[in-house]
Protein backbone atom coordinates (compact mmCIF):
# COMPACT_ATOMS: atom_id res chain seq x y z
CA UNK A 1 -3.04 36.95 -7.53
CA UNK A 2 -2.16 33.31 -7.66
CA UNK A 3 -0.49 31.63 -10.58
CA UNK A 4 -3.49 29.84 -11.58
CA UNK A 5 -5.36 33.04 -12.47
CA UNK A 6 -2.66 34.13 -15.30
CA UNK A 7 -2.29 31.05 -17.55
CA UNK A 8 -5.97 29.61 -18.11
CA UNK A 9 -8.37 30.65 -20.36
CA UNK A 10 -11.29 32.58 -19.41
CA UNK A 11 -15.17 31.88 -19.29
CA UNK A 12 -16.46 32.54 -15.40
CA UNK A 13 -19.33 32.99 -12.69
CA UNK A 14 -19.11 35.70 -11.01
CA UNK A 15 -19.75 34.01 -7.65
CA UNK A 16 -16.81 31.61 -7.24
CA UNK A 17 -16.20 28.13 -8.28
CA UNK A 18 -18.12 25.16 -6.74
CA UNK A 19 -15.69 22.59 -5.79
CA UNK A 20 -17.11 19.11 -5.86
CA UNK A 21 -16.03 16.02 -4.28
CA UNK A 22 -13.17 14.47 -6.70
CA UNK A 23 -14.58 11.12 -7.24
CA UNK A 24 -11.66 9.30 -8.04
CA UNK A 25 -10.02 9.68 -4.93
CA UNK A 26 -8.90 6.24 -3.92
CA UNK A 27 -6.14 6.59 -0.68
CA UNK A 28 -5.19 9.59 1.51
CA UNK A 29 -7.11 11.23 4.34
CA UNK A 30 -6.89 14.75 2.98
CA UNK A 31 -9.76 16.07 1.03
CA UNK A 32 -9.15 16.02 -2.45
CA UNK A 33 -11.90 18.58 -4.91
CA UNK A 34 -12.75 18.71 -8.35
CA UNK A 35 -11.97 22.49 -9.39
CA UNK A 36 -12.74 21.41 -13.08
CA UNK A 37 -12.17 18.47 -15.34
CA UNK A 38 -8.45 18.94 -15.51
CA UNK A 39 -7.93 20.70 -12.28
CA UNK A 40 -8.56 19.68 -8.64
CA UNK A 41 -7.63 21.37 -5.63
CA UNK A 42 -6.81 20.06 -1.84
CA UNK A 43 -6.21 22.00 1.50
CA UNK A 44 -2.63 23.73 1.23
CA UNK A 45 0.15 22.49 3.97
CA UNK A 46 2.71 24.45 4.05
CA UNK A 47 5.43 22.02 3.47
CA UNK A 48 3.91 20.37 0.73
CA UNK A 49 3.09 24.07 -0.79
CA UNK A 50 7.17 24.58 -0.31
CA UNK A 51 7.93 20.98 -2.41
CA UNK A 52 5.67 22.35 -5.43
CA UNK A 53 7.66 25.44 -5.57
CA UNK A 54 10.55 24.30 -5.63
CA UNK A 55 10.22 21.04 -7.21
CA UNK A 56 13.81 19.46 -8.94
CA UNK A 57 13.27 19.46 -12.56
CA UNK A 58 13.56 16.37 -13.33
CA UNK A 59 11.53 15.12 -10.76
CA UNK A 60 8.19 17.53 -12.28
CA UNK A 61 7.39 14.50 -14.88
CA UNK A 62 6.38 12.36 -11.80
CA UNK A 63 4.57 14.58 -9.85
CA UNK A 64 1.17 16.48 -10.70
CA UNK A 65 1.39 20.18 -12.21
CA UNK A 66 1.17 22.84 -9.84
CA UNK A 67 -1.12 25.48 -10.77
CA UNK A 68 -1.27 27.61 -7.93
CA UNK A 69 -3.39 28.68 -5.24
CA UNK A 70 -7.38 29.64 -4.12
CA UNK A 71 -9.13 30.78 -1.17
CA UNK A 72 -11.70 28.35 -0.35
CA UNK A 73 -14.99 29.36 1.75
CA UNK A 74 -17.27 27.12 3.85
CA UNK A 75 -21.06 28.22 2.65
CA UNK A 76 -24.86 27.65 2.46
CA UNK A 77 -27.11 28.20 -0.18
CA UNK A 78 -30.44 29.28 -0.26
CA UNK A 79 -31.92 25.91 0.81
CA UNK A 80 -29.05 25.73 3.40
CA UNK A 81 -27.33 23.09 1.57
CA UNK A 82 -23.46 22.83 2.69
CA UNK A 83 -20.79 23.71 0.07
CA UNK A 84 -17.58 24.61 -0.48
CA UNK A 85 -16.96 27.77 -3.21
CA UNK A 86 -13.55 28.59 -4.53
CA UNK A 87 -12.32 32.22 -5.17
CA UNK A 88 -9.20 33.92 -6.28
CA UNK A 89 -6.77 34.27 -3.84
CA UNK A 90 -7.27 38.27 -3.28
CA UNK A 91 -10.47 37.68 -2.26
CA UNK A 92 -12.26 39.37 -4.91
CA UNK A 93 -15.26 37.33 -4.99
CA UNK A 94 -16.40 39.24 -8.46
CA UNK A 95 -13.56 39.31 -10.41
CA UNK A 96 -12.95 35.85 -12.03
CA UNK A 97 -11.49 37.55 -15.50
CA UNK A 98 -8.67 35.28 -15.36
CA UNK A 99 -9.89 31.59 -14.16
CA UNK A 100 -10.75 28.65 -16.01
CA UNK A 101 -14.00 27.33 -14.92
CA UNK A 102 -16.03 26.84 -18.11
CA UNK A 103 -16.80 23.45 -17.15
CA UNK A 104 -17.95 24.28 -13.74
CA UNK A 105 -21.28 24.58 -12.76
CA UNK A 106 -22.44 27.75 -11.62
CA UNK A 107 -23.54 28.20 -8.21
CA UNK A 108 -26.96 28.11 -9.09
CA UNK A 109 -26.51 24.63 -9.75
CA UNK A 110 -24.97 23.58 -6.52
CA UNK A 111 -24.32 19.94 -5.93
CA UNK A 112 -26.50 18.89 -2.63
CA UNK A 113 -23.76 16.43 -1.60
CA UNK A 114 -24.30 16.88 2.26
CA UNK A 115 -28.15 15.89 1.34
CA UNK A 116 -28.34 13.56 -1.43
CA UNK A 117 -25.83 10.58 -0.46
CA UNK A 118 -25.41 10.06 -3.58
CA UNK A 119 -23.24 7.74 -4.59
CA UNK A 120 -24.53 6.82 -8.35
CA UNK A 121 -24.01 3.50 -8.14
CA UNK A 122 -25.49 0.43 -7.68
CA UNK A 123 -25.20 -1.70 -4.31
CA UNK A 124 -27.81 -3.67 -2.86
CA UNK A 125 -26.05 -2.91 0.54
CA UNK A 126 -26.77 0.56 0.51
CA UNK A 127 -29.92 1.45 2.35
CA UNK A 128 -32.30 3.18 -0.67
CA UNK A 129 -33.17 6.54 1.73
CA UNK A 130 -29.19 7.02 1.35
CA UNK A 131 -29.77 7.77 -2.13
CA UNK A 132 -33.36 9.52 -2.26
CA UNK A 133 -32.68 13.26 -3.83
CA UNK A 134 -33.06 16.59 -2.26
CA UNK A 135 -33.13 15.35 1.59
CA UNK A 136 -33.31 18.43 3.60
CA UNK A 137 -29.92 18.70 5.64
CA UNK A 138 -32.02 18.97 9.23
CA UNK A 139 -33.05 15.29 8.55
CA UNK A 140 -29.83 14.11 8.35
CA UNK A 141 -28.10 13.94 11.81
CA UNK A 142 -24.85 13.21 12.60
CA UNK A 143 -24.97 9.78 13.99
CA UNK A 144 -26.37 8.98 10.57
CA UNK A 145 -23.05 10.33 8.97
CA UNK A 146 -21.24 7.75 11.80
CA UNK A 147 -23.05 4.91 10.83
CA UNK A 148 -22.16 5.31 7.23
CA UNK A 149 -18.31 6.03 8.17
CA UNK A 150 -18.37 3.42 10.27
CA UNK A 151 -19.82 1.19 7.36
CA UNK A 152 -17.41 2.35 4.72
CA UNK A 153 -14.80 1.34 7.59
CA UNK A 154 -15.61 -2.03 7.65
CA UNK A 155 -16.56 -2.83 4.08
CA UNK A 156 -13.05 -2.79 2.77
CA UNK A 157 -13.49 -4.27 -0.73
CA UNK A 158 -16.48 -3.49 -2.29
CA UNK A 159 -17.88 -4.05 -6.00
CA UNK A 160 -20.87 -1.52 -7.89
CA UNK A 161 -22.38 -2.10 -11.02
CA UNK A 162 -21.44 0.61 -13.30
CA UNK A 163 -22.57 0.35 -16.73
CA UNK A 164 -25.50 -1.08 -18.45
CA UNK A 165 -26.47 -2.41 -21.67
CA UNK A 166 -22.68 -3.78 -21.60
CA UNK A 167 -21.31 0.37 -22.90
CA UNK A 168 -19.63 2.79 -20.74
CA UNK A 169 -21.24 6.29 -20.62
CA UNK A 170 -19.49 9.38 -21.41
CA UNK A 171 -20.51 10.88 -18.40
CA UNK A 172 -19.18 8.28 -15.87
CA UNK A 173 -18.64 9.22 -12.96
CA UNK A 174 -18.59 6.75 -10.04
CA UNK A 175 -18.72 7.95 -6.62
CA UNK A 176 -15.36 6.08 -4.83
CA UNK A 177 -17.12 6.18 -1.05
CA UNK A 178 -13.64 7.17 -0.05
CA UNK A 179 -13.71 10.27 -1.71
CA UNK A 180 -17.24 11.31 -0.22
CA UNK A 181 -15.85 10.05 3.07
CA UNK A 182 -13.02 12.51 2.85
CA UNK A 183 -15.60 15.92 1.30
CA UNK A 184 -17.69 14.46 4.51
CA UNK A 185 -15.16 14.98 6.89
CA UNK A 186 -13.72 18.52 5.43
CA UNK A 187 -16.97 19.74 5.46
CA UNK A 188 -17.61 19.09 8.85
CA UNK A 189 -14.24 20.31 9.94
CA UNK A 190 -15.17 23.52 8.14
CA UNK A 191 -18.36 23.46 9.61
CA UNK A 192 -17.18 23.44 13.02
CA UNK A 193 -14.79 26.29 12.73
CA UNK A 194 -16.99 28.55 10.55
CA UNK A 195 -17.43 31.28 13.13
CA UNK A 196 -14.40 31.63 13.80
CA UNK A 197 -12.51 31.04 10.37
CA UNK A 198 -14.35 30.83 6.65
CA UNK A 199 -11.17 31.37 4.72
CA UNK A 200 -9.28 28.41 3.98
CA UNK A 201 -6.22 28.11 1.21
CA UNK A 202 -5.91 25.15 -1.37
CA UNK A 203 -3.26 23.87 -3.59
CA UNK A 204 -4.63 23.83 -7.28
CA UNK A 205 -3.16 20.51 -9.30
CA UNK A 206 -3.55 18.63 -12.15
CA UNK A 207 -6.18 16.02 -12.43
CA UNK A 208 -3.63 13.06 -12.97
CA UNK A 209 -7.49 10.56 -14.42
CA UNK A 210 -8.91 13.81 -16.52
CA UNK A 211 -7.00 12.09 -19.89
CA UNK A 212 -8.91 8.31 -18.96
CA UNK A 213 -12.42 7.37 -19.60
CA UNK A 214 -12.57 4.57 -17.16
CA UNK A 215 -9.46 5.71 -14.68
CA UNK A 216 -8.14 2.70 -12.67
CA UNK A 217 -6.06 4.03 -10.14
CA UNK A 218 -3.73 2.59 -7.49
CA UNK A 219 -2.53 4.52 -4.66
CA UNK A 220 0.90 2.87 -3.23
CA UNK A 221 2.31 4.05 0.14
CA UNK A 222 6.12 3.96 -0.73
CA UNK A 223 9.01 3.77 1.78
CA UNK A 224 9.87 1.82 5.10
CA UNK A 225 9.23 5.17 7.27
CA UNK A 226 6.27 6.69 7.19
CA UNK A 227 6.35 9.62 10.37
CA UNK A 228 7.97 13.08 9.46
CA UNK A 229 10.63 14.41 11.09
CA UNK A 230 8.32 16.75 13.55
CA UNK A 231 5.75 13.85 14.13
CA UNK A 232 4.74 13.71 17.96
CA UNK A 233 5.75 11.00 20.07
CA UNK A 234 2.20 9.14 19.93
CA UNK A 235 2.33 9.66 15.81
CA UNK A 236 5.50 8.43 15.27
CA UNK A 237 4.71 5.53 17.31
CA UNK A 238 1.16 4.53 15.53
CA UNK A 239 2.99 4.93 12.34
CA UNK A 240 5.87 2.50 13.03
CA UNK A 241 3.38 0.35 14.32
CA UNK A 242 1.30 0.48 11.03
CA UNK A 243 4.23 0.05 9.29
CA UNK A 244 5.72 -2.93 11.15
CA UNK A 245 2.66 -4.52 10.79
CA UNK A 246 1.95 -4.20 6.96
CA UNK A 247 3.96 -4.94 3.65
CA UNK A 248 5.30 -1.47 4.51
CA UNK A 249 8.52 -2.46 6.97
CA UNK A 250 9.27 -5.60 4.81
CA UNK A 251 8.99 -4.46 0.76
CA UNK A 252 9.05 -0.91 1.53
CA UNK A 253 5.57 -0.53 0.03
CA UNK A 254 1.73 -1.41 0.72
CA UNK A 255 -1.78 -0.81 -1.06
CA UNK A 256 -3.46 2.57 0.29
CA UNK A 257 -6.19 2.77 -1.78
CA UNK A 258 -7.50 1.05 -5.41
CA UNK A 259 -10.20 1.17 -7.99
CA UNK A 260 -10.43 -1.07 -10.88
CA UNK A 261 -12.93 -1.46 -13.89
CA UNK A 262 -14.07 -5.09 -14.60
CA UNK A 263 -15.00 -4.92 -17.68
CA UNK A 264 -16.33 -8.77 -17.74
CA UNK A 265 -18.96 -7.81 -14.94
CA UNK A 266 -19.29 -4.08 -15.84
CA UNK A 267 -18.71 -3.12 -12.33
CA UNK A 268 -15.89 -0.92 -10.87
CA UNK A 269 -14.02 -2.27 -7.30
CA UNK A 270 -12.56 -0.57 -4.43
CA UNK A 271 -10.33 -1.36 -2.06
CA UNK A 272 -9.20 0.87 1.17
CA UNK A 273 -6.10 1.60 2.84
CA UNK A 274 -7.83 -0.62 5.84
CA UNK A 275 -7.46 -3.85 3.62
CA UNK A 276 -3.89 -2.84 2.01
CA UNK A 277 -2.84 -2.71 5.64
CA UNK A 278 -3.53 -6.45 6.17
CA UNK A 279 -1.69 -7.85 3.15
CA UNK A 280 0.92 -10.14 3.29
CA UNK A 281 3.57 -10.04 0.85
CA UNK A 282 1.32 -12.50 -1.07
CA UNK A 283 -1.28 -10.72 -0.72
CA UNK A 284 0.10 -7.60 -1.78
CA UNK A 285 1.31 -9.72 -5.12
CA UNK A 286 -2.01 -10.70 -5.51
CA UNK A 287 -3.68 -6.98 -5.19
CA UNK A 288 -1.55 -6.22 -7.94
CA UNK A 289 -2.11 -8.67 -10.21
CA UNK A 290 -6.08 -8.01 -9.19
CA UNK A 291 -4.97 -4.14 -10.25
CA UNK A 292 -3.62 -4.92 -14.04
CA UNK A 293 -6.73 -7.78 -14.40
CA UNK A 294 -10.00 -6.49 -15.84
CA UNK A 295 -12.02 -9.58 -14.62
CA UNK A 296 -11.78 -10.59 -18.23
CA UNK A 297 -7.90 -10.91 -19.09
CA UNK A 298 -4.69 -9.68 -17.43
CA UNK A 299 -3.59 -6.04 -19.25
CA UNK A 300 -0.37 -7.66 -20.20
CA UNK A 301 0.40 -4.50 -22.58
CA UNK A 302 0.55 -2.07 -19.55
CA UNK A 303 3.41 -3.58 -17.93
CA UNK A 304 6.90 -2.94 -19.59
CA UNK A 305 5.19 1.00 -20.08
CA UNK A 306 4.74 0.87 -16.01
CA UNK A 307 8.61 -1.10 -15.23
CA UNK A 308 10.19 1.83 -17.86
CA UNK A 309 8.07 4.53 -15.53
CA UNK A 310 8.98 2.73 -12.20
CA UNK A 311 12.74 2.29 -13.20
CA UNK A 312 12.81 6.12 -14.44
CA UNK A 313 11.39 7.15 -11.60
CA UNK A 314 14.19 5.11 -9.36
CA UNK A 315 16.96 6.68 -11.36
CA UNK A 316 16.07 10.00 -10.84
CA UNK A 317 15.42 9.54 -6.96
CA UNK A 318 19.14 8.13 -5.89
CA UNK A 319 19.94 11.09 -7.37
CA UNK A 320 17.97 13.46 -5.20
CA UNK A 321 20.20 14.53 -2.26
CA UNK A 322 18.81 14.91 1.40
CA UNK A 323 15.37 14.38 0.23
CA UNK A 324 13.03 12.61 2.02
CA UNK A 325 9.43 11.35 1.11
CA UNK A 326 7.90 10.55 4.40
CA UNK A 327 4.45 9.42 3.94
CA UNK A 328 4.66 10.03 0.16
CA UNK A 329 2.18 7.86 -2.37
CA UNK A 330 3.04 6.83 -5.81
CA UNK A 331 0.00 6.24 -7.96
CA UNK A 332 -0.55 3.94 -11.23
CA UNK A 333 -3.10 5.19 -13.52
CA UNK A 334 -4.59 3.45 -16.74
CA UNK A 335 -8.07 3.54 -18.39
CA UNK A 336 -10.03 0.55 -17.25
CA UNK A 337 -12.57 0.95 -20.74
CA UNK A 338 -11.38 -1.55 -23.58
CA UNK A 339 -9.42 -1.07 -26.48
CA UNK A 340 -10.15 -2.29 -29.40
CA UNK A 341 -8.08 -5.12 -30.21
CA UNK A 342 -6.24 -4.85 -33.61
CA UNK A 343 -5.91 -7.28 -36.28
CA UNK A 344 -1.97 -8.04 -36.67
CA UNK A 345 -1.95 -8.29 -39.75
CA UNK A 346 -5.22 -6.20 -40.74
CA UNK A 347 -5.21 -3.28 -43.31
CA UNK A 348 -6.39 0.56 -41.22
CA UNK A 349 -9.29 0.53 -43.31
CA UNK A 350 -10.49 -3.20 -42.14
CA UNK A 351 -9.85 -1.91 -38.25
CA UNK A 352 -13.65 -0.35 -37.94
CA UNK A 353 -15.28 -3.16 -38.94
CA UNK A 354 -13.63 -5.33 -35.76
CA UNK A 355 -16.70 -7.48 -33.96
CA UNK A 356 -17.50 -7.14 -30.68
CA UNK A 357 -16.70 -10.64 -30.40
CA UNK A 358 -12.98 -10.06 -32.12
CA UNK A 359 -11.73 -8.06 -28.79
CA UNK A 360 -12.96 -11.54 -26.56
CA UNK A 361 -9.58 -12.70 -25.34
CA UNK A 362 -10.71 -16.62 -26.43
CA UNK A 363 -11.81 -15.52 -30.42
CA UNK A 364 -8.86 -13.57 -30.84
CA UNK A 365 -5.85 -14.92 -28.88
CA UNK A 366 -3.83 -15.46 -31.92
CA UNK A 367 -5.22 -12.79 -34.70
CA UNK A 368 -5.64 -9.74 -32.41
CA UNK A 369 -3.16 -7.72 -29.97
CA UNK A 370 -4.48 -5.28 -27.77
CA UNK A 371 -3.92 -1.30 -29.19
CA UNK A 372 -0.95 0.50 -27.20
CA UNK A 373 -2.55 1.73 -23.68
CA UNK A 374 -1.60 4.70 -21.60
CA UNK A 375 -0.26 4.31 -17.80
CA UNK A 376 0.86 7.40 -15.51
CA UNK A 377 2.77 7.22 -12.77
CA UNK A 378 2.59 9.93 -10.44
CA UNK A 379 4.39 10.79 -6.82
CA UNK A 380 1.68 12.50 -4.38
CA UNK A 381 0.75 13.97 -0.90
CA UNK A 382 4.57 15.69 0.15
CA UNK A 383 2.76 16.93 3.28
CA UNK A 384 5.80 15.07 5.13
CA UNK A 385 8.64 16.07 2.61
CA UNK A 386 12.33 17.54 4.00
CA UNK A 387 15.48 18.32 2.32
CA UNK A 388 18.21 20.12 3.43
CA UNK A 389 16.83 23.13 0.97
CA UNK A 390 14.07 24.10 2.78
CA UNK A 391 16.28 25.50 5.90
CA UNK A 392 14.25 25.28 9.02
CA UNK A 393 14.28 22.02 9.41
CA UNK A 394 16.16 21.08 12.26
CA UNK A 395 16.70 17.08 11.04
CA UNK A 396 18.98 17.22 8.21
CA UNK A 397 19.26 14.31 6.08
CA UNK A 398 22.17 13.27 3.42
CA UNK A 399 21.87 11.07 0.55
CA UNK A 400 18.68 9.43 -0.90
CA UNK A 401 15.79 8.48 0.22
CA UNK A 402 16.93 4.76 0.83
CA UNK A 403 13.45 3.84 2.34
CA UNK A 404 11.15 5.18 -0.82
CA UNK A 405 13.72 3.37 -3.19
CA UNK A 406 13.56 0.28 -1.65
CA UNK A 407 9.96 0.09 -2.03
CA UNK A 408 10.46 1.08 -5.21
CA UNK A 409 12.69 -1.58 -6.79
CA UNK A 410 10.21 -4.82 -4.98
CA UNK A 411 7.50 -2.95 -6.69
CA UNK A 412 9.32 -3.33 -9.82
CA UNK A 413 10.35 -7.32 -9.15
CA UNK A 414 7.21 -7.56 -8.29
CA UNK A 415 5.64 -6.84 -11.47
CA UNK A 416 8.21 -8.53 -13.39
CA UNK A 417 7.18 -11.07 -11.53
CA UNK A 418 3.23 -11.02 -12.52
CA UNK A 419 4.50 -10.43 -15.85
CA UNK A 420 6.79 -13.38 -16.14
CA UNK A 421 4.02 -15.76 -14.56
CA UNK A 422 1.21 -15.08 -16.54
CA UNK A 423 3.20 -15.68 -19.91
CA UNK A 424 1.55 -14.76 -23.35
């Protein structure tokens, strides 16, 4: 039985797990699921299976938690409604003793993604039948899923309302279009292969944006290379191509995916890889400083937490040996919702009786300082990963990943730079 079925604590369904789309998927083209709040799950590649298990030590603080592996099945429930269910690896469907799924839903509840189109947010460019409920999955051909891919395609920055009455809910949960883009695709991949294979295996891993109300998240394509080692001819040729023509080949880094809070409009933004590919150097600058910048104020306090992180992280790459990260993201995660801002000189007792008005940047730019903020940063997606460890490779490479580095350190300038410029 799979790791993940020792360690967790134990309330189950006996039918399997339903694995939902993981909404705060901003880059990637894998399909990435929500196992549980602190767990999701993505189809396992055997190379980036072999980088989990044998992960460098001191490289495990950057990189999500492995917790193991599930068999995944493609299946309909009684209204035909597509899903995908998650069961231990030994394929006893009954026996869940083991997981943790107490905040799952049962499969009696079974989220009708394939039907609903729901997004749960606000956009006056959405067509309203996308987001009737309980559309029967006959009615909804193909060419309609097109048209919306093709939509999402196109419509590379986009801004939905997100809150009302000016509070956050508890339960928010935003619908990035990228992420149902992605469950869209696996599920048709699945769909097309069911008769002849309904057993799939995913990689169970931490859910880097299960400790943030808000999450803003930032998905960074590091390095100057982005084809493995066994790409085809016609791969590694698009991808030099995508590279040479984006922020990639020049800084060694470019903007694969984002979603920020702005907190002065209450709506949440995305941007997709398609944009980050356009940047200019500029451009990329100015995505970042759009990334820190809650439509309000710049989040000046996140920055020297992200350079220590970013710097850390560089340290303990030049010392990996014959490593390489081809294709590799690095993510920046902080929570979008706003602190309260804290009297300098206020007494503890004092600090629940702040205003609403206190935390505007303009009443309290000289009384108040912003409460300390969390930021992760997080290497992902080591579907392309080689070292000289892993033995069959037939490329061997020596020294550090010179590429990935590179990107690295004008990431950091970069910021410093942002930093420096917008002053206190």
């Amino acid at each position: 039985m799979s790791p993940a079925f020792g360690a967790m604590e134990v309330e189950h369904y006996s039918k399997g797990v339903l694995l939902e789309p993981f909404v705060h998927q901003v880059g990637g083209h894998s399909c990435v699921l929500r196992f549980n709040d602190k767990t999701i799950c993505k189809p396992l590649i055997q190379r980036e299976h072999q980088f989990y298990e044998t992960l460098p030590t001191e490289m495990r603080k950057f990189t999500p938690q492995y917790e193991g592996v599930v068999s995944v099945s493609f299946e309909e429930d009684e209204d035909g409604n597509l899903c995908l269910i998650a069961y231990p690896l030994n394929g006893d469907h009954d026996n869940l003793e083991n997981l943790d799924n107490s905040d799952c839903e049962p499969k009696s509840k079974l989220l009708r993604w394939t039907n609903k189109k729901t997004m749960l947010l606000e956009n006056e460019k959405i067509s309203k039948e996308w987001v009737r409920q309980h559309r029967k999955e006959e009615k909804m051909k193909s060419h309609k899923l097109e048209e919306e891919f093709e939509w999402l395609k196109k419509s590379e920055v986009l801004y939905y309302s997100v809150e009302k009455k000016g509070s956050v809910s508890s339960q928010f949960k935003p619908h990035n279009p990228w992420s149902m883009k992605c469950h869209q695709q696996q599920l048709q991949r699945m769909k097309e292969n069911a008769k002849h294979r309904n057993q799939y295996k995913f990689i169970l891993l931490e859910n880097l944006t299960s400790r943030y109300e808000v999450p803003c998240v930032l998905d960074l394509k590091m390095g100057t290379r982005q084809h493995g080692d066994d790409a085809s001819e016609e791969k590694k040729a698009n991808q030099i191509r995508k590279c040479q023509q984006s922020t990639s080949a020049v800084i060694g880094v470019r903007v694969c995916g984002m979603q920020v809070y702005q907190a002065g409009t209450g709506q949440l933004m995305f941007m997709n890889k398609y944009h980050g590919r356009k940047l200019s150097v500029q451009g990329f600058k100015e995505a970042l400083y759009q990334f820190f910048h809650n439509g309000k104020y710049l989040r000046r306090e996140l920055f020297e937490s992200v350079i220590k992180k970013l710097t850390e992280l560089k340290s303990v790459l030049e010392k990996q040996e014959s490593y390489r990260f081809y294709s590799s993201s690095l993510l920046i995660i902080y929570d979008g919702k706003e602190r309260q801002e804290v009297a300098v000189d206020s007494d503890p007792e004092d600090l629940e009786d702040l205003s609403e008005e206190s935390s505007d940047e303009s009443a309290g730019a000289y009384a108040y300082k912003p409460t300390a903020s969390t930021v992760d940063v997080r290497m992902i997606d080591f579907a392309h990963t080689t070292c000289k460890y892993y033995g069959e490779d037939s490329v061997v490479h020596e020294g550090q990943d010179t590429g990935y580095v590179f990107g690295l350190q004008n990431l950091i300038d970069i910021i410093k730079e942002i930093r420096d410029e917008s002053g206190e």
